[in-house]
PDB file of N, CA and C in Angstrom:
ATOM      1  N   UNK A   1      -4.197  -2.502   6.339  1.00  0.00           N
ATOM      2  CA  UNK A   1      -3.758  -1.372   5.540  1.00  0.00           C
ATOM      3  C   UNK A   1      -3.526  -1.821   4.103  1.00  0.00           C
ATOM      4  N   UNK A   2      -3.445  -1.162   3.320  1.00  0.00           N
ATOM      5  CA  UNK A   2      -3.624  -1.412   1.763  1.00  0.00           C
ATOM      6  C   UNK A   2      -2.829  -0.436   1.390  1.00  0.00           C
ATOM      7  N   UNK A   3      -1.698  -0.767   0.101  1.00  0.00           N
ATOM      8  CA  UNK A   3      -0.611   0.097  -0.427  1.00  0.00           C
ATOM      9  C   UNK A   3      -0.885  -0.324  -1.915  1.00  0.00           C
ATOM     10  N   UNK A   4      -0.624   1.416  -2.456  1.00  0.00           N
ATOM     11  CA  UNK A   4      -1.313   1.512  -3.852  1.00  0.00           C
ATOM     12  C   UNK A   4      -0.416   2.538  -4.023  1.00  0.00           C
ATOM     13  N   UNK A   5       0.360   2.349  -5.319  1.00  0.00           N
ATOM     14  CA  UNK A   5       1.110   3.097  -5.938  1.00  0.00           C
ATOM     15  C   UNK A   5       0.118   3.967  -7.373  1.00  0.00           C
ATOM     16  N   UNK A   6      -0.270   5.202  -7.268  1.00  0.00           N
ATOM     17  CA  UNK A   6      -0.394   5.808  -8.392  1.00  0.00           C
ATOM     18  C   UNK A   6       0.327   6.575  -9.236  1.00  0.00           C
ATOM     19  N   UNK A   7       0.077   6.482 -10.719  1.00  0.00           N
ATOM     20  CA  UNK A   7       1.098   7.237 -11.363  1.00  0.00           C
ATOM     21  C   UNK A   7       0.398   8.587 -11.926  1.00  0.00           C
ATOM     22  N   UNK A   8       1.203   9.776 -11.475  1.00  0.00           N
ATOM     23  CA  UNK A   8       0.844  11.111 -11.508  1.00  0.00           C
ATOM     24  C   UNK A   8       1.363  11.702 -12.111  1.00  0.00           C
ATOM     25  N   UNK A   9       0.758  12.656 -13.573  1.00  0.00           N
ATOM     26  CA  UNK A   9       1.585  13.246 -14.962  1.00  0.00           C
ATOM     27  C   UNK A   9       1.232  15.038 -13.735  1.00  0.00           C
ATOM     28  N   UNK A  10       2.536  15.842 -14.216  1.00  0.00           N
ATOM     29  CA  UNK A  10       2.140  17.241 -13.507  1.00  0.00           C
ATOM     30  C   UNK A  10       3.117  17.674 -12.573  1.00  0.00           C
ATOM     31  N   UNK A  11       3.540  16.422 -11.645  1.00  0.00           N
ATOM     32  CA  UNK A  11       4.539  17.208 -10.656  1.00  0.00           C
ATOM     33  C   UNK A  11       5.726  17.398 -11.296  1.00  0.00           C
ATOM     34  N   UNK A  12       6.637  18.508 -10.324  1.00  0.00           N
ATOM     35  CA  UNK A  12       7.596  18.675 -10.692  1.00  0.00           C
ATOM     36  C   UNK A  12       8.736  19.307  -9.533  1.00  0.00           C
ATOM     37  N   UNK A  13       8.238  19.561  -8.273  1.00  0.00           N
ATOM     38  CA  UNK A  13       9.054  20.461  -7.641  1.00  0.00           C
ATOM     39  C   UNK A  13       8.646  20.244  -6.322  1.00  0.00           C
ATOM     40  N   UNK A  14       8.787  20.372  -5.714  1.00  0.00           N
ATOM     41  CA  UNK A  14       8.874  20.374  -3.700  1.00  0.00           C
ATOM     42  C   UNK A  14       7.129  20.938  -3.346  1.00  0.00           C
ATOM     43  N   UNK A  15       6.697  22.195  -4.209  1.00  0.00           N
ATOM     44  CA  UNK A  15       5.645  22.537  -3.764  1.00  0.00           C
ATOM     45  C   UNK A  15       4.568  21.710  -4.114  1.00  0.00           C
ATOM     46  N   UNK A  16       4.781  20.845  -5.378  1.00  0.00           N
ATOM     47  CA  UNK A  16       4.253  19.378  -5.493  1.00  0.00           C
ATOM     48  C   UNK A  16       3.523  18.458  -4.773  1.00  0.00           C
ATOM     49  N   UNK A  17       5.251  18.316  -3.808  1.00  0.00           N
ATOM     50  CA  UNK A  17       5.130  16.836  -3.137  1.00  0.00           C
ATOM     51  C   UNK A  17       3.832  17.061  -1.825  1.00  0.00           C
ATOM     52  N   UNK A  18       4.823  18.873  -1.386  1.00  0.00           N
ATOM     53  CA  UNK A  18       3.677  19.511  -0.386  1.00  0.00           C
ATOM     54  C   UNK A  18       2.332  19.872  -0.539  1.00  0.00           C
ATOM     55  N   UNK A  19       1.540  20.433  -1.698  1.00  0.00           N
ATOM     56  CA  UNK A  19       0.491  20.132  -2.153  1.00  0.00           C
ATOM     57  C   UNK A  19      -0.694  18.491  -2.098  1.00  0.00           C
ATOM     58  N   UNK A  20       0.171  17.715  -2.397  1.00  0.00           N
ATOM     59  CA  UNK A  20      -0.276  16.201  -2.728  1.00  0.00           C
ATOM     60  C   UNK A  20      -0.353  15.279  -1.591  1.00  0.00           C
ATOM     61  N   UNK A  21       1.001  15.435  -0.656  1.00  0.00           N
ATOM     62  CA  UNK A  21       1.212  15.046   0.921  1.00  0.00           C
ATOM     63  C   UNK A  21      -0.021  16.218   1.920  1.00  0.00           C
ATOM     64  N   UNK A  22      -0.400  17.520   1.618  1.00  0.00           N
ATOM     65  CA  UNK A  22      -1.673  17.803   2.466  1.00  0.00           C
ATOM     66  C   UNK A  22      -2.578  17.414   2.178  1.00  0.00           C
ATOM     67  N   UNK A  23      -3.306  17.469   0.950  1.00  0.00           N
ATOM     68  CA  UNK A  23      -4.594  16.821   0.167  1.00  0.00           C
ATOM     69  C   UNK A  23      -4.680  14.935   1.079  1.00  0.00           C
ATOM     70  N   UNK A  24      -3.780  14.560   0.493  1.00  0.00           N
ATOM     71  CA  UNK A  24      -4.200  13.120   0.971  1.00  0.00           C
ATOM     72  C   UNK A  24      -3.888  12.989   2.787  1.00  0.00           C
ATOM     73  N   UNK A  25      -3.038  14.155   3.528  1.00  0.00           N
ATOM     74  CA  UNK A  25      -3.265  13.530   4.897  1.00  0.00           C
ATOM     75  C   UNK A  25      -4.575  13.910   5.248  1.00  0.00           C
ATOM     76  N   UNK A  26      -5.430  15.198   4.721  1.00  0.00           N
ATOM     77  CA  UNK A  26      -6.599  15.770   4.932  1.00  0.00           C
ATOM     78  C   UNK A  26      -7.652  14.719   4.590  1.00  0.00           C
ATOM     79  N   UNK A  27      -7.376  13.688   3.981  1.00  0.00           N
ATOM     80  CA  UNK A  27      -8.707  12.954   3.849  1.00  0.00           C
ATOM     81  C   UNK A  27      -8.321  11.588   4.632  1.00  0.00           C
ATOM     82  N   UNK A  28      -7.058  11.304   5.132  1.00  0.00           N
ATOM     83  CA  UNK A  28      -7.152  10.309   5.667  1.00  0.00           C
ATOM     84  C   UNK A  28      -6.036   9.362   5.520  1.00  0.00           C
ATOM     85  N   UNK A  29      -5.104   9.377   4.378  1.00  0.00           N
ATOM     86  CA  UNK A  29      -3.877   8.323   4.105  1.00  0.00           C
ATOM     87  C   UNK A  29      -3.319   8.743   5.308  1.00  0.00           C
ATOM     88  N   UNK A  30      -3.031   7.306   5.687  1.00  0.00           N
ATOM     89  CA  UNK A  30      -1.762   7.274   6.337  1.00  0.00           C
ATOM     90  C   UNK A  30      -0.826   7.435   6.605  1.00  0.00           C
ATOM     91  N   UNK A  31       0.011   7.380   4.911  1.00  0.00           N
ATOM     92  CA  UNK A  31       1.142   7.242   4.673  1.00  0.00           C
ATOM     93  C   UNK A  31       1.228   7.578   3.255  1.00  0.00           C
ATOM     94  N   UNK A  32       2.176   8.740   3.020  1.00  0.00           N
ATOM     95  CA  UNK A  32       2.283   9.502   1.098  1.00  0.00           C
ATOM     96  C   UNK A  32       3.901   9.567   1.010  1.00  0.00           C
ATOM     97  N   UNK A  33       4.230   8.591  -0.101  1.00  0.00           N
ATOM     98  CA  UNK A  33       5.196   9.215  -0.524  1.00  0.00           C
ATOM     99  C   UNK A  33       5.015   9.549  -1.826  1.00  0.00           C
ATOM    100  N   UNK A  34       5.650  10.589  -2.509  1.00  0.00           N
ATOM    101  CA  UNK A  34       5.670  11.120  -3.635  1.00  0.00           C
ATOM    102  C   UNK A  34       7.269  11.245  -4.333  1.00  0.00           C
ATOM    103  N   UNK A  35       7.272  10.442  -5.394  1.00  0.00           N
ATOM    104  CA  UNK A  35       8.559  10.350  -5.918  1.00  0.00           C
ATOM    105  C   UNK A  35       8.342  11.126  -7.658  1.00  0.00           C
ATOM    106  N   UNK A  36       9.115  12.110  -7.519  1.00  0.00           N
ATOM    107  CA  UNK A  36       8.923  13.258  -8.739  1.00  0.00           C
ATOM    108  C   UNK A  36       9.743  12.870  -9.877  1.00  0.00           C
ATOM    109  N   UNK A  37      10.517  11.908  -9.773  1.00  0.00           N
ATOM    110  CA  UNK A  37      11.331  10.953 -10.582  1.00  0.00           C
ATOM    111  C   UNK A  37      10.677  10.144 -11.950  1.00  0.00           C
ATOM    112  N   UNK A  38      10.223   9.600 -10.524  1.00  0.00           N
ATOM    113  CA  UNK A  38       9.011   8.048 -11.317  1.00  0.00           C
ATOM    114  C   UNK A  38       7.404   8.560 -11.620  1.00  0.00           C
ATOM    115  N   UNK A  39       7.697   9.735 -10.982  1.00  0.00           N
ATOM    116  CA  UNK A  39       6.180  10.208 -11.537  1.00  0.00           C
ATOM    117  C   UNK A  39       5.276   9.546 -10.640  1.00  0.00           C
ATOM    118  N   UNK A  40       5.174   9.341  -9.279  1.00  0.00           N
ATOM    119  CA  UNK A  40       4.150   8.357  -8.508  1.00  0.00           C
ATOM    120  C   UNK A  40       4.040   8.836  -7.429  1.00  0.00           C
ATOM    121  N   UNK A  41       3.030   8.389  -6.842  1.00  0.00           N
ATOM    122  CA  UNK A  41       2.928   8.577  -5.451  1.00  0.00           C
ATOM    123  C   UNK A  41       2.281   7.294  -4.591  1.00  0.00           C
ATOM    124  N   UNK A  42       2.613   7.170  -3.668  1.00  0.00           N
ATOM    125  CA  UNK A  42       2.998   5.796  -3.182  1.00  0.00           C
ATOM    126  C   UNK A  42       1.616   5.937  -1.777  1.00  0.00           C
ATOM    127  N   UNK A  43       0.866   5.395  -1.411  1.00  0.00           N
ATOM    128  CA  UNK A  43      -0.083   5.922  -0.409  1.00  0.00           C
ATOM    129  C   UNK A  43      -0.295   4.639   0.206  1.00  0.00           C
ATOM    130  N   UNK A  44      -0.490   4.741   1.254  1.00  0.00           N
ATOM    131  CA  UNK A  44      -0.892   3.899   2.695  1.00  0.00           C
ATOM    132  C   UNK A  44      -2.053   3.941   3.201  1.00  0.00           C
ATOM    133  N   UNK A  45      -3.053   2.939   3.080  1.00  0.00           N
ATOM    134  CA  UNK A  45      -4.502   3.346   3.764  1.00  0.00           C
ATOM    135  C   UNK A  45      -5.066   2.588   3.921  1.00  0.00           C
ATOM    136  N   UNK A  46      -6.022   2.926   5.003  1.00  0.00           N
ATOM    137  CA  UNK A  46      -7.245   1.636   5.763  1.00  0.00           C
ATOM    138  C   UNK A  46      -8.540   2.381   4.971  1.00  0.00           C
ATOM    139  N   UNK A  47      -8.924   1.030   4.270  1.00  0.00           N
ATOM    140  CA  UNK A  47      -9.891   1.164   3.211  1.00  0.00           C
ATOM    141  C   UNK A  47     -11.278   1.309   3.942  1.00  0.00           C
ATOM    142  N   UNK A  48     -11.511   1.123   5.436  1.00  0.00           N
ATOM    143  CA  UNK A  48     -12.780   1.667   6.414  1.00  0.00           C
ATOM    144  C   UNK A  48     -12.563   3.319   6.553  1.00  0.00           C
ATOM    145  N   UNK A  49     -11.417   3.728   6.168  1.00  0.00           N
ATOM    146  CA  UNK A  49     -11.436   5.562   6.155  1.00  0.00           C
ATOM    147  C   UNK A  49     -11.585   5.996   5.120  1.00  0.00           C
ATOM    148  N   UNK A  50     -10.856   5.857   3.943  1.00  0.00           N
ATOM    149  CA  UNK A  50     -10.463   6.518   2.965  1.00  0.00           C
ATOM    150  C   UNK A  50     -10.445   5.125   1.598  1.00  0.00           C
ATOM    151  N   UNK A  51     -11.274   5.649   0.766  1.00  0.00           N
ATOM    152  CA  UNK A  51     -11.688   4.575  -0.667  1.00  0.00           C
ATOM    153  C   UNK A  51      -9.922   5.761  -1.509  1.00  0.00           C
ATOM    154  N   UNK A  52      -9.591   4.506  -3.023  1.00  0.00           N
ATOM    155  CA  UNK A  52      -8.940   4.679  -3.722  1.00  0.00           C
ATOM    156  C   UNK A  52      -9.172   6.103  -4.676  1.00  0.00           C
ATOM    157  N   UNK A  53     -10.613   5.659  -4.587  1.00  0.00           N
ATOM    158  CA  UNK A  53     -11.292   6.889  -5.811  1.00  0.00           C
ATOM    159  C   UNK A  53     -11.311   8.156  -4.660  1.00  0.00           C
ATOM    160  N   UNK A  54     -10.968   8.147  -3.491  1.00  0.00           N
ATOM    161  CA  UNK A  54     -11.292   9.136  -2.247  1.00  0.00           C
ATOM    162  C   UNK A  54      -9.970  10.089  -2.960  1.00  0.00           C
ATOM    163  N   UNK A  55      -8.662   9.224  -2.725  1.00  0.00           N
ATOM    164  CA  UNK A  55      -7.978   9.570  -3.095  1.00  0.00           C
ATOM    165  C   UNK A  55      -6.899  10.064  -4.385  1.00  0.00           C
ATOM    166  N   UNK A  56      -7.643   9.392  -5.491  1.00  0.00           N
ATOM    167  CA  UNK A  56      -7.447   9.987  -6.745  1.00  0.00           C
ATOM    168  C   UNK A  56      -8.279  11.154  -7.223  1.00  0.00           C
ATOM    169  N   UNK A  57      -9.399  11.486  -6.245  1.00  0.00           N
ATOM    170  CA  UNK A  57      -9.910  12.703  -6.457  1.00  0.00           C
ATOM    171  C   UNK A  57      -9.491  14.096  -5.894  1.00  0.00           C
ATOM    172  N   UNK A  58      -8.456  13.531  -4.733  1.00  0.00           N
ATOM    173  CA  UNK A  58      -8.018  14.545  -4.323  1.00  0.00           C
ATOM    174  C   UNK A  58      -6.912  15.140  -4.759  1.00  0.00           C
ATOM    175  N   UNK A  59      -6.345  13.875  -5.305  1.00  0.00           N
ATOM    176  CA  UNK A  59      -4.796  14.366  -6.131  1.00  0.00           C
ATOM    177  C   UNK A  59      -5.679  15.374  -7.277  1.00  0.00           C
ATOM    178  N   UNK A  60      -6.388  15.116  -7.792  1.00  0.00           N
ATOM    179  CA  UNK A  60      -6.330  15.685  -9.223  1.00  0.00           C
ATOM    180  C   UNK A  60      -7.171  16.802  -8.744  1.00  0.00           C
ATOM    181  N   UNK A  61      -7.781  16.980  -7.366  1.00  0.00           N
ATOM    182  CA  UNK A  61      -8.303  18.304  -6.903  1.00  0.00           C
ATOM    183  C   UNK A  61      -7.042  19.554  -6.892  1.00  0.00           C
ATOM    184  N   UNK A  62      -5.984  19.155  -6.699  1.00  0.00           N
ATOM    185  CA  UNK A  62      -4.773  19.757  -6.466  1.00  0.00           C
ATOM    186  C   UNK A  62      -4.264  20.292  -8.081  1.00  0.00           C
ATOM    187  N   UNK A  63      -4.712  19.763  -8.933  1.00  0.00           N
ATOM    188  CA  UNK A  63      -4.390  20.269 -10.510  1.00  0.00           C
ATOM    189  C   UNK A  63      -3.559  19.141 -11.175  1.00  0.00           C
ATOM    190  N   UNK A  64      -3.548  17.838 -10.740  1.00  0.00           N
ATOM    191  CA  UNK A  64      -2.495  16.891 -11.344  1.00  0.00           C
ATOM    192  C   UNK A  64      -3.585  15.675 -11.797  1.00  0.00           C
ATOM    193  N   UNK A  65      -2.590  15.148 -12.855  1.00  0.00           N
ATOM    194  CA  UNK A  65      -3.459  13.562 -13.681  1.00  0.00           C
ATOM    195  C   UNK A  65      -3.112  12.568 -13.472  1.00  0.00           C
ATOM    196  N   UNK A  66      -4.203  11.523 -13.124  1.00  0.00           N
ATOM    197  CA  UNK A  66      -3.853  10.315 -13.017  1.00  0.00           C
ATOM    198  C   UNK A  66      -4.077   9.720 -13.809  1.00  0.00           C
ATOM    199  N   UNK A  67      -2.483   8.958 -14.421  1.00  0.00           N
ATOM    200  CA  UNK A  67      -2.571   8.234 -15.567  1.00  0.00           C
ATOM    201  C   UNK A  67      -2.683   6.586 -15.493  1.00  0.00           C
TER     202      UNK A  67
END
């Protein structure tokens, strides 16, 4: 498993975290946390399911930037 913290400009609120936590269980992370604080989201994944770019495309499918 492989842990990769990205930093995400955009969130702000609960419907956020829920937006960003479906997108990435739908393609495959493991494991999402999203901290609206630090601006990040924290993801868990086996790189034979789901690539990095899998998942920075999905965040920003949702309307948010990865900075």
């Amino acid at each position: 498993m492989r842990n990769e913290i990205i930093n995400v400009e955009g969130m702000s609120c609960e419907h956020c975290v829920k937006a960003i936590t479906g997108a990435l269980t739908q393609v495959g992370v493991a494991d999402v946390q999203v901290n609206l604080n630090e601006k990040t989201v924290s993801v868990q994944f086996d790189e034979e399911i789901v690539t990095l770019e899998t998942i920075k495309n999905a965040i920003e499918d949702q309307g948010y930037d990865i900075v």
